[in-house]
PDB file of N, CA and C in Angstrom:
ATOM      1  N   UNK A   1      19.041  15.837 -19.789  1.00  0.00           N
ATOM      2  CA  UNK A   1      18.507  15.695 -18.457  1.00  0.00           C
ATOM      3  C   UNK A   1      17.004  15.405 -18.500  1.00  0.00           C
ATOM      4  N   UNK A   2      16.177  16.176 -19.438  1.00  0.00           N
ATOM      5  CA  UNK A   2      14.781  15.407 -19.943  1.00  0.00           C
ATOM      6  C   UNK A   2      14.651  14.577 -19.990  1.00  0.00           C
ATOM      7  N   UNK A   3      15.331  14.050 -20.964  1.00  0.00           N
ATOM      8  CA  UNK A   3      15.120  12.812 -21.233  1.00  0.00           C
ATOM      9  C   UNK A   3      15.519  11.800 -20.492  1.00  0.00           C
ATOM     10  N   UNK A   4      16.584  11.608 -19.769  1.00  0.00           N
ATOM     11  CA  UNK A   4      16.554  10.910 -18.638  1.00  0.00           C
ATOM     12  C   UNK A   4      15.136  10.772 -17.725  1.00  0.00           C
ATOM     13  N   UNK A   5      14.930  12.220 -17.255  1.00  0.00           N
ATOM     14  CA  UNK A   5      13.394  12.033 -16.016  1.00  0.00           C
ATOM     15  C   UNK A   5      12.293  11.252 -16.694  1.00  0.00           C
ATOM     16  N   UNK A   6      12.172  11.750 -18.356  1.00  0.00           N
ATOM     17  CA  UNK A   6      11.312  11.070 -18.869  1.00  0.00           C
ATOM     18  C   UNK A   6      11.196   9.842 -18.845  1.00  0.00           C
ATOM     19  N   UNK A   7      12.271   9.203 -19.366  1.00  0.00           N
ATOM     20  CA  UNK A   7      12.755   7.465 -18.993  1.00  0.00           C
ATOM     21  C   UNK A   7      12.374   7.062 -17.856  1.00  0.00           C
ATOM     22  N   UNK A   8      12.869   7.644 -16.378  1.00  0.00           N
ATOM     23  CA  UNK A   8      12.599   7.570 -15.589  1.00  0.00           C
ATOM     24  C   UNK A   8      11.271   7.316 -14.887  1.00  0.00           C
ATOM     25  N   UNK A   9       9.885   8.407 -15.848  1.00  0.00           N
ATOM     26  CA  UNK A   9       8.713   8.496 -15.230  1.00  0.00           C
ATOM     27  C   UNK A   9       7.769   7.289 -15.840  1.00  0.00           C
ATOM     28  N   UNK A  10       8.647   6.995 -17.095  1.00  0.00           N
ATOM     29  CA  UNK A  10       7.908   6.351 -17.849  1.00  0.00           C
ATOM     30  C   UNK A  10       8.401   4.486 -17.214  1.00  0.00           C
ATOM     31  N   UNK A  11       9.653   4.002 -16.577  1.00  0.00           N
ATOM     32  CA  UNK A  11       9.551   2.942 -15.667  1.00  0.00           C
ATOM     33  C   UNK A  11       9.296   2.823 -14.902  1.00  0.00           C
ATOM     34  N   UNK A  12       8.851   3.776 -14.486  1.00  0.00           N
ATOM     35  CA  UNK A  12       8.141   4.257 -12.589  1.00  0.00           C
ATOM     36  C   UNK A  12       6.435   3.744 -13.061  1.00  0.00           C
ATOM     37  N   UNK A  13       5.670   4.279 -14.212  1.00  0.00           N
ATOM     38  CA  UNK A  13       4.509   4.074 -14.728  1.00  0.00           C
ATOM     39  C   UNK A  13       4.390   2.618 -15.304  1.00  0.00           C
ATOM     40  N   UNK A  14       5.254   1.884 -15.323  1.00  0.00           N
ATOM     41  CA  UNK A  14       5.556   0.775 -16.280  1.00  0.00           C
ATOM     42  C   UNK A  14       5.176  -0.050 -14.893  1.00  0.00           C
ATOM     43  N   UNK A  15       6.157  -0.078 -13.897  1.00  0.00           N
ATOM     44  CA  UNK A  15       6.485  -0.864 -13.023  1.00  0.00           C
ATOM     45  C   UNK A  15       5.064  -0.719 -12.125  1.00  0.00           C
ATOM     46  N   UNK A  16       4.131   0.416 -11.635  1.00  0.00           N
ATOM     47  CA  UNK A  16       2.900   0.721 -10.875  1.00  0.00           C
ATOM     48  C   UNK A  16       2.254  -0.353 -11.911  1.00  0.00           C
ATOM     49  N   UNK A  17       1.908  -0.117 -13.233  1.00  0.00           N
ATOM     50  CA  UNK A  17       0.920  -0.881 -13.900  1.00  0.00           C
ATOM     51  C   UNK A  17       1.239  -2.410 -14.174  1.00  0.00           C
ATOM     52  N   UNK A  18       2.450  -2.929 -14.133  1.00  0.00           N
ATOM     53  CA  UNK A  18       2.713  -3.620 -13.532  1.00  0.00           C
ATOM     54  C   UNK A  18       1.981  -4.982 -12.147  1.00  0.00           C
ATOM     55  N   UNK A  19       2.531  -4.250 -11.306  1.00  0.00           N
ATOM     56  CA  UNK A  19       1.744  -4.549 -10.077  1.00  0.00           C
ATOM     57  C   UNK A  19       0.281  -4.432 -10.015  1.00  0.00           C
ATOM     58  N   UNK A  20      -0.580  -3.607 -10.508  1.00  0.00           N
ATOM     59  CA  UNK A  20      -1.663  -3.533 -10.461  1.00  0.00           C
ATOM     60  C   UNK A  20      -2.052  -4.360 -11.239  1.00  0.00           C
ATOM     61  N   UNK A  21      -1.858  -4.555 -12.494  1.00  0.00           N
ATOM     62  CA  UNK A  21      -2.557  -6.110 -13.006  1.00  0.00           C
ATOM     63  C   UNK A  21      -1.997  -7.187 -12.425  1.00  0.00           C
ATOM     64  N   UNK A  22      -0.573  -7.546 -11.368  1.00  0.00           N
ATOM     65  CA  UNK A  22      -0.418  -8.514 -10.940  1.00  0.00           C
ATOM     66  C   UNK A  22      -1.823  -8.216  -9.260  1.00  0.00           C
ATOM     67  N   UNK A  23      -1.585  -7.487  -8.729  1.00  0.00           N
ATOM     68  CA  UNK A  23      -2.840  -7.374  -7.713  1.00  0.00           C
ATOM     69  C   UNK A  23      -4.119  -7.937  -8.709  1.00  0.00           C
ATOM     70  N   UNK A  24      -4.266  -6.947  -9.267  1.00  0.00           N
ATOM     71  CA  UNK A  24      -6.223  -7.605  -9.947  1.00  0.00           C
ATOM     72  C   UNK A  24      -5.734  -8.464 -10.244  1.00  0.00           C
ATOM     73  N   UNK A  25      -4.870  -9.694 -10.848  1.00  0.00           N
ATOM     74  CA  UNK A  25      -5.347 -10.904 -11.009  1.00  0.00           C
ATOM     75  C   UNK A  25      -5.025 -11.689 -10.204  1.00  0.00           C
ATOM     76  N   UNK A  26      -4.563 -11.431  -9.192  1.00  0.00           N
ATOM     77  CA  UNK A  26      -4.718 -12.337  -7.440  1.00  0.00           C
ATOM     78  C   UNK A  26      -6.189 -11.980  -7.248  1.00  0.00           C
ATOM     79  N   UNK A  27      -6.629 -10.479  -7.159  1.00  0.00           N
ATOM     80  CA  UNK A  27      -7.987 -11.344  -6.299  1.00  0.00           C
ATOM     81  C   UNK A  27      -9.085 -11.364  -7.075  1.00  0.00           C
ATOM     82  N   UNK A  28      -8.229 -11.821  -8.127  1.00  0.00           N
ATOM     83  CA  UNK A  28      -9.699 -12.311  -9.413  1.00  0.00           C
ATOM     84  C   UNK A  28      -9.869 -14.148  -9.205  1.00  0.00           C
ATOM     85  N   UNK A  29      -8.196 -14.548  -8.787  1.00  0.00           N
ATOM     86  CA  UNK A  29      -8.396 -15.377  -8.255  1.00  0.00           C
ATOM     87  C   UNK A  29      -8.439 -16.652  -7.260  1.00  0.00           C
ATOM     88  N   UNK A  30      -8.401 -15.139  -6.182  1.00  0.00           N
ATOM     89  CA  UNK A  30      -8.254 -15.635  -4.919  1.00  0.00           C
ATOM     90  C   UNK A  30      -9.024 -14.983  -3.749  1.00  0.00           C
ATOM     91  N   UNK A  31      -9.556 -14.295  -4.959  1.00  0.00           N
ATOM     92  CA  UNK A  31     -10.613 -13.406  -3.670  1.00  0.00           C
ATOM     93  C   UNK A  31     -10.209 -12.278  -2.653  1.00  0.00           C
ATOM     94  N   UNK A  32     -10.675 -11.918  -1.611  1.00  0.00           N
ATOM     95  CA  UNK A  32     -10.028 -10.556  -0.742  1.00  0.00           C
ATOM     96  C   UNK A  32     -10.453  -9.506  -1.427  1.00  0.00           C
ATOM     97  N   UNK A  33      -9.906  -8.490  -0.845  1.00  0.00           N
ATOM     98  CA  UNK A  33     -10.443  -7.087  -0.861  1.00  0.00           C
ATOM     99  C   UNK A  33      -8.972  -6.178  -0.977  1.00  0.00           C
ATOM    100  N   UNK A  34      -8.328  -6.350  -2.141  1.00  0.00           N
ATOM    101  CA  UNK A  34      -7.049  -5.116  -1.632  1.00  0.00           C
ATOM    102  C   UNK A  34      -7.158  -3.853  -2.377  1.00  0.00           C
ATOM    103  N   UNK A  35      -9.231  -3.186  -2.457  1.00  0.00           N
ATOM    104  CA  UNK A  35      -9.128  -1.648  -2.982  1.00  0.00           C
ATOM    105  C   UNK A  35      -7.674  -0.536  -2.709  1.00  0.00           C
ATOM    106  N   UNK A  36      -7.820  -1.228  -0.897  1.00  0.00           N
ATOM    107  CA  UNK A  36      -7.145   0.309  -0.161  1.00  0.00           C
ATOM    108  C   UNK A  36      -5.934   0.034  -0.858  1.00  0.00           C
ATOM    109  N   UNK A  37      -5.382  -0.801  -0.918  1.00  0.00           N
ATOM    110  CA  UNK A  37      -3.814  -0.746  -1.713  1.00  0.00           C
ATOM    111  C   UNK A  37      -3.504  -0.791  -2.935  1.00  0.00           C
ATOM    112  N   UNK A  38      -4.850  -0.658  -3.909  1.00  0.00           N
ATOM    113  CA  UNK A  38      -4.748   0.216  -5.447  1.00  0.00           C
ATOM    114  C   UNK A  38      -4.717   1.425  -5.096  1.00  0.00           C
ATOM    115  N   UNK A  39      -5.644   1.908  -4.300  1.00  0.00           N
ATOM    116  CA  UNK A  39      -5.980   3.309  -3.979  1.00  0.00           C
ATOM    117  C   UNK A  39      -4.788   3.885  -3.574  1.00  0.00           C
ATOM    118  N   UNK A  40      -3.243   3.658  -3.913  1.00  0.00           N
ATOM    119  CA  UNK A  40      -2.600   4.273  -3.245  1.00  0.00           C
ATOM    120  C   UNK A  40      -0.975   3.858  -4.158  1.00  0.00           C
ATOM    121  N   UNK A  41       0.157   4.810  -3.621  1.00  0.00           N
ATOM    122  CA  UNK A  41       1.608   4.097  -4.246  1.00  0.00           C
ATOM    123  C   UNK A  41       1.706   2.841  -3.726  1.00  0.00           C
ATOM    124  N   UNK A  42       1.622   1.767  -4.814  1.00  0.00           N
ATOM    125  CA  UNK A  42       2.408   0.502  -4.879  1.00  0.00           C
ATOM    126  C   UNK A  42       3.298   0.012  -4.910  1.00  0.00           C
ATOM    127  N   UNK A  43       4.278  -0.220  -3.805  1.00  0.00           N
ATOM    128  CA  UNK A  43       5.605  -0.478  -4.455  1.00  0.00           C
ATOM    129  C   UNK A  43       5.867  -1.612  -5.124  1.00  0.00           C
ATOM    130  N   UNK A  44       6.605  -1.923  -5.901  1.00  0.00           N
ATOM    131  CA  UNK A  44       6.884  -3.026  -6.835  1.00  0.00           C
ATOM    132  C   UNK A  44       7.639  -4.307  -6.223  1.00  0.00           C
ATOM    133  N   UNK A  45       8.709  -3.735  -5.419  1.00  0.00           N
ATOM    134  CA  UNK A  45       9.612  -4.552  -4.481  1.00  0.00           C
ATOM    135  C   UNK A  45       9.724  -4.182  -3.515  1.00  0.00           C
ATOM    136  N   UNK A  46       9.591  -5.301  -2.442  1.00  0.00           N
ATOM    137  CA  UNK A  46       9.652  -4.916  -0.513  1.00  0.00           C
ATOM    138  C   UNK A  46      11.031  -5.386   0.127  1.00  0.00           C
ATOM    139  N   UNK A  47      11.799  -4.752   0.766  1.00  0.00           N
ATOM    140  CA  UNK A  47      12.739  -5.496   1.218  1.00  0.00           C
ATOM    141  C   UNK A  47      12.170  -5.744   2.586  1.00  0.00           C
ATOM    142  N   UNK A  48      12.975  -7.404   2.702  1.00  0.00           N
ATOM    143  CA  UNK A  48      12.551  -8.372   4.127  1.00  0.00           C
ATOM    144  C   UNK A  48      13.952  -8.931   4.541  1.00  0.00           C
ATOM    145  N   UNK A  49      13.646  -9.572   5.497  1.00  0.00           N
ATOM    146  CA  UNK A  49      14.790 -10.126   6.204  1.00  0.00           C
ATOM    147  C   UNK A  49      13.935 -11.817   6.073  1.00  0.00           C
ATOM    148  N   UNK A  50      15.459 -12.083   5.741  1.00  0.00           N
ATOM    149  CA  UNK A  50      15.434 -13.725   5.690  1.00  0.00           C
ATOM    150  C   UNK A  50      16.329 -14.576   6.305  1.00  0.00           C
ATOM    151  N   UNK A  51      15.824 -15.410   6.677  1.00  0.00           N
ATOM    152  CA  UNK A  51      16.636 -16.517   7.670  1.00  0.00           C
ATOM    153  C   UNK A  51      16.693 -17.743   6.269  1.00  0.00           C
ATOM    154  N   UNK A  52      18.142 -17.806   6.461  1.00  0.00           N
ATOM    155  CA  UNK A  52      18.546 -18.568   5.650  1.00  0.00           C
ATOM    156  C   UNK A  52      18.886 -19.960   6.298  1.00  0.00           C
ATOM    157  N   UNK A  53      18.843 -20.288   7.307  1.00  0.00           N
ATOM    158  CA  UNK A  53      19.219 -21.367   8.536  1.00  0.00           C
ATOM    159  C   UNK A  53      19.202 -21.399   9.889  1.00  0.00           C
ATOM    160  N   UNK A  54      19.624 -21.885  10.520  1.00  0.00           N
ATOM    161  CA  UNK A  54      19.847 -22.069  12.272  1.00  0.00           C
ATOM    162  C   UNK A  54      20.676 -21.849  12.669  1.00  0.00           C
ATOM    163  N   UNK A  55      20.448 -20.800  13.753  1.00  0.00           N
ATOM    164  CA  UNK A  55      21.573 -20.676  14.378  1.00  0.00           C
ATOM    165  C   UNK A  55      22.187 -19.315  14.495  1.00  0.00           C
ATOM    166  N   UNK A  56      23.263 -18.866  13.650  1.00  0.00           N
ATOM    167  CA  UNK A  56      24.227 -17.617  14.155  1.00  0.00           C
ATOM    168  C   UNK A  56      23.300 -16.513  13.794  1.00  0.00           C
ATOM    169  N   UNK A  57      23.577 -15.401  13.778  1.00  0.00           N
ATOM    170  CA  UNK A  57      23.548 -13.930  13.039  1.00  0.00           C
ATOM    171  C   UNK A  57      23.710 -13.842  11.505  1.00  0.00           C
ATOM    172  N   UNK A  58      24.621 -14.788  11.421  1.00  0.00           N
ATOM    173  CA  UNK A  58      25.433 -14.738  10.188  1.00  0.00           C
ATOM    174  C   UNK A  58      23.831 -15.424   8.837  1.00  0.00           C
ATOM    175  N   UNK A  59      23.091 -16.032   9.789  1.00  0.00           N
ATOM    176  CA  UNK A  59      22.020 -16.319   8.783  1.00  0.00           C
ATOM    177  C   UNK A  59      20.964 -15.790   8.177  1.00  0.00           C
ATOM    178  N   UNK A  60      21.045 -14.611   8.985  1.00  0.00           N
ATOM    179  CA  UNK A  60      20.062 -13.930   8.834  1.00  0.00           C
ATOM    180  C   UNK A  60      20.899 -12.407   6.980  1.00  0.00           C
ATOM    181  N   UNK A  61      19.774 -12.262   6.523  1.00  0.00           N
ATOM    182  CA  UNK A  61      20.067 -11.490   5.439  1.00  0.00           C
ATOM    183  C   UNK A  61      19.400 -11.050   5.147  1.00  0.00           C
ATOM    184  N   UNK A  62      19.310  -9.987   4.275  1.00  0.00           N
ATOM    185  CA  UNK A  62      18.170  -8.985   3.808  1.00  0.00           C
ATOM    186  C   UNK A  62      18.464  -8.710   2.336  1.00  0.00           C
ATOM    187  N   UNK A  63      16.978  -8.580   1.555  1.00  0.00           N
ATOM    188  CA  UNK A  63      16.877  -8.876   0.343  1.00  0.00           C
ATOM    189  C   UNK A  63      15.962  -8.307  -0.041  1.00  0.00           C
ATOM    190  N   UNK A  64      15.602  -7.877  -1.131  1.00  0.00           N
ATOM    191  CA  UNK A  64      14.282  -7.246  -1.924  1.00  0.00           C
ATOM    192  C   UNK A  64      13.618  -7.980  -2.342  1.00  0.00           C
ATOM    193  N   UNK A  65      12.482  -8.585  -2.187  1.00  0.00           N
ATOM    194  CA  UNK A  65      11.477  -9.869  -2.854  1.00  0.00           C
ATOM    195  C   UNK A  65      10.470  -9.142  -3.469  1.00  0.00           C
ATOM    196  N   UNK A  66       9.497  -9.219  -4.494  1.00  0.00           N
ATOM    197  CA  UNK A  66       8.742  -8.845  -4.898  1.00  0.00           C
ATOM    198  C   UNK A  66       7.287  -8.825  -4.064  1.00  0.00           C
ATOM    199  N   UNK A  67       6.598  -7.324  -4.115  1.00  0.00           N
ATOM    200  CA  UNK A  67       5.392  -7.478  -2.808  1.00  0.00           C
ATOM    201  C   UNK A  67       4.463  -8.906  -3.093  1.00  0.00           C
ATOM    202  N   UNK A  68       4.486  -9.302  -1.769  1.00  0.00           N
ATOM    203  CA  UNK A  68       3.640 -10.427  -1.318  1.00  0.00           C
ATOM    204  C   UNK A  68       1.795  -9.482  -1.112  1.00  0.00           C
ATOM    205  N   UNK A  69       1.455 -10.829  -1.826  1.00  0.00           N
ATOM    206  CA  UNK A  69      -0.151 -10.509  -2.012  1.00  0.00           C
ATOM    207  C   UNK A  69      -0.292 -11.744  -1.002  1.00  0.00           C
ATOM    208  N   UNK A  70      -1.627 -11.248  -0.180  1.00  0.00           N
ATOM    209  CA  UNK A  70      -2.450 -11.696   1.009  1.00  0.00           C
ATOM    210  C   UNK A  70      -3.449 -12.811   0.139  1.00  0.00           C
ATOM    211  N   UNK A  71      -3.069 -14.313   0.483  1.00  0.00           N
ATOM    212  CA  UNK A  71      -4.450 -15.264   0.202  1.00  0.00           C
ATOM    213  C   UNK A  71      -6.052 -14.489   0.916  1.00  0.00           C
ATOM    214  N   UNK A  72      -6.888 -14.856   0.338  1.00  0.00           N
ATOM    215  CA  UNK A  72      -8.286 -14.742   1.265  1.00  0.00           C
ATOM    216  C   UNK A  72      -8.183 -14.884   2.458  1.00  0.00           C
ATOM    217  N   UNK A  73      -8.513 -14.582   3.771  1.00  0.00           N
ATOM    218  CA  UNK A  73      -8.599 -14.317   5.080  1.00  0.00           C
ATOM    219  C   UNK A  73      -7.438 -13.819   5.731  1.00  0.00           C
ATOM    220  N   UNK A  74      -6.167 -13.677   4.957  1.00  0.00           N
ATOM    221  CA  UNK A  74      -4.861 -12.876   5.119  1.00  0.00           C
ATOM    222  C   UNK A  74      -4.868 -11.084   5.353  1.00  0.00           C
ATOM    223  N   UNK A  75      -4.034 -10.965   5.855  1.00  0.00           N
ATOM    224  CA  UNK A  75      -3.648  -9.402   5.959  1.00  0.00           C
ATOM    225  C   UNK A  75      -2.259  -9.096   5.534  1.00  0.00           C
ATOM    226  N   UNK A  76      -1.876  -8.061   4.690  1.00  0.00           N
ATOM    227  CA  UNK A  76      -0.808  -7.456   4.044  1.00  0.00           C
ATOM    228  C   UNK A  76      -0.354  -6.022   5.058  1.00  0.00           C
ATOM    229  N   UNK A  77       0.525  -6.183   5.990  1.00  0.00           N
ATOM    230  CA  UNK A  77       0.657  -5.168   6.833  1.00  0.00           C
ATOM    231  C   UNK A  77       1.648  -4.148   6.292  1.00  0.00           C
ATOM    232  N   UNK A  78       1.848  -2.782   6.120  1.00  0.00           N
ATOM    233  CA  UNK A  78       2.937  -2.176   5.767  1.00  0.00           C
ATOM    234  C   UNK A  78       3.818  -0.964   7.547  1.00  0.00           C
ATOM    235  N   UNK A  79       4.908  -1.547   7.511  1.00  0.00           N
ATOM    236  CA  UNK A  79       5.788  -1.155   8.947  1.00  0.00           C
ATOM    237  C   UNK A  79       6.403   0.433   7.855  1.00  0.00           C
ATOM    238  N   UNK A  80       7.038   1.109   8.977  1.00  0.00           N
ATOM    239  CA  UNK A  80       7.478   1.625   8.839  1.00  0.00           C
ATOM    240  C   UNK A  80       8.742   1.898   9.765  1.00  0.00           C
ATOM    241  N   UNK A  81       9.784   2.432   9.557  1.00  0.00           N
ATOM    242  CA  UNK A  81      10.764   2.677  10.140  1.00  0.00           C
ATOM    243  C   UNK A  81      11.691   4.602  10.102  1.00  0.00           C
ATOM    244  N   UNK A  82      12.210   4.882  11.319  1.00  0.00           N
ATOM    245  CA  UNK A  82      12.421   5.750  10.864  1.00  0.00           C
ATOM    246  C   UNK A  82      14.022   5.680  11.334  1.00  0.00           C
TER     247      UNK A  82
END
């Protein structure tokens, strides 16, 4: 059971450091300001809703994409739901 959590803490640490060198090297080169969202849990993957076409219900789907980083003069909003 250790060793499992261990595994566990150690892809949880893998996947944060991860993202954080993919963040620092967006705005190494692209500029912006995203301190507040080092300063904090990163998630690795966001789930969104995607429109796959026109038209029904049936187009619409939801999926996990990897977090979207904000170009320069952009904003990265985080929703919540309960």
């Amino acid at each position: 059971m250790q060793e499992l959590r261990r595994r566990d803490e150690e892809e949880y640490h893998r996947k944060q450091q991860e993202v954080r060198r993919r963040i620092e090297q967006h705005v190494n080169q692209n500029g912006g300001d995203l301190s507040y969202l080092l300063s904090q849990h990163v998630p690795h993957d966001v789930k969104c809703i995607q429109l796959t076409g026109f038209g029904l219900g049936k187009n619409i789907q939801t999926a996990k994409v990897p977090l979207p980083l904000p170009m320069k003069h952009e904003v990265l909003i985080r929703t919540y739901s309960w």
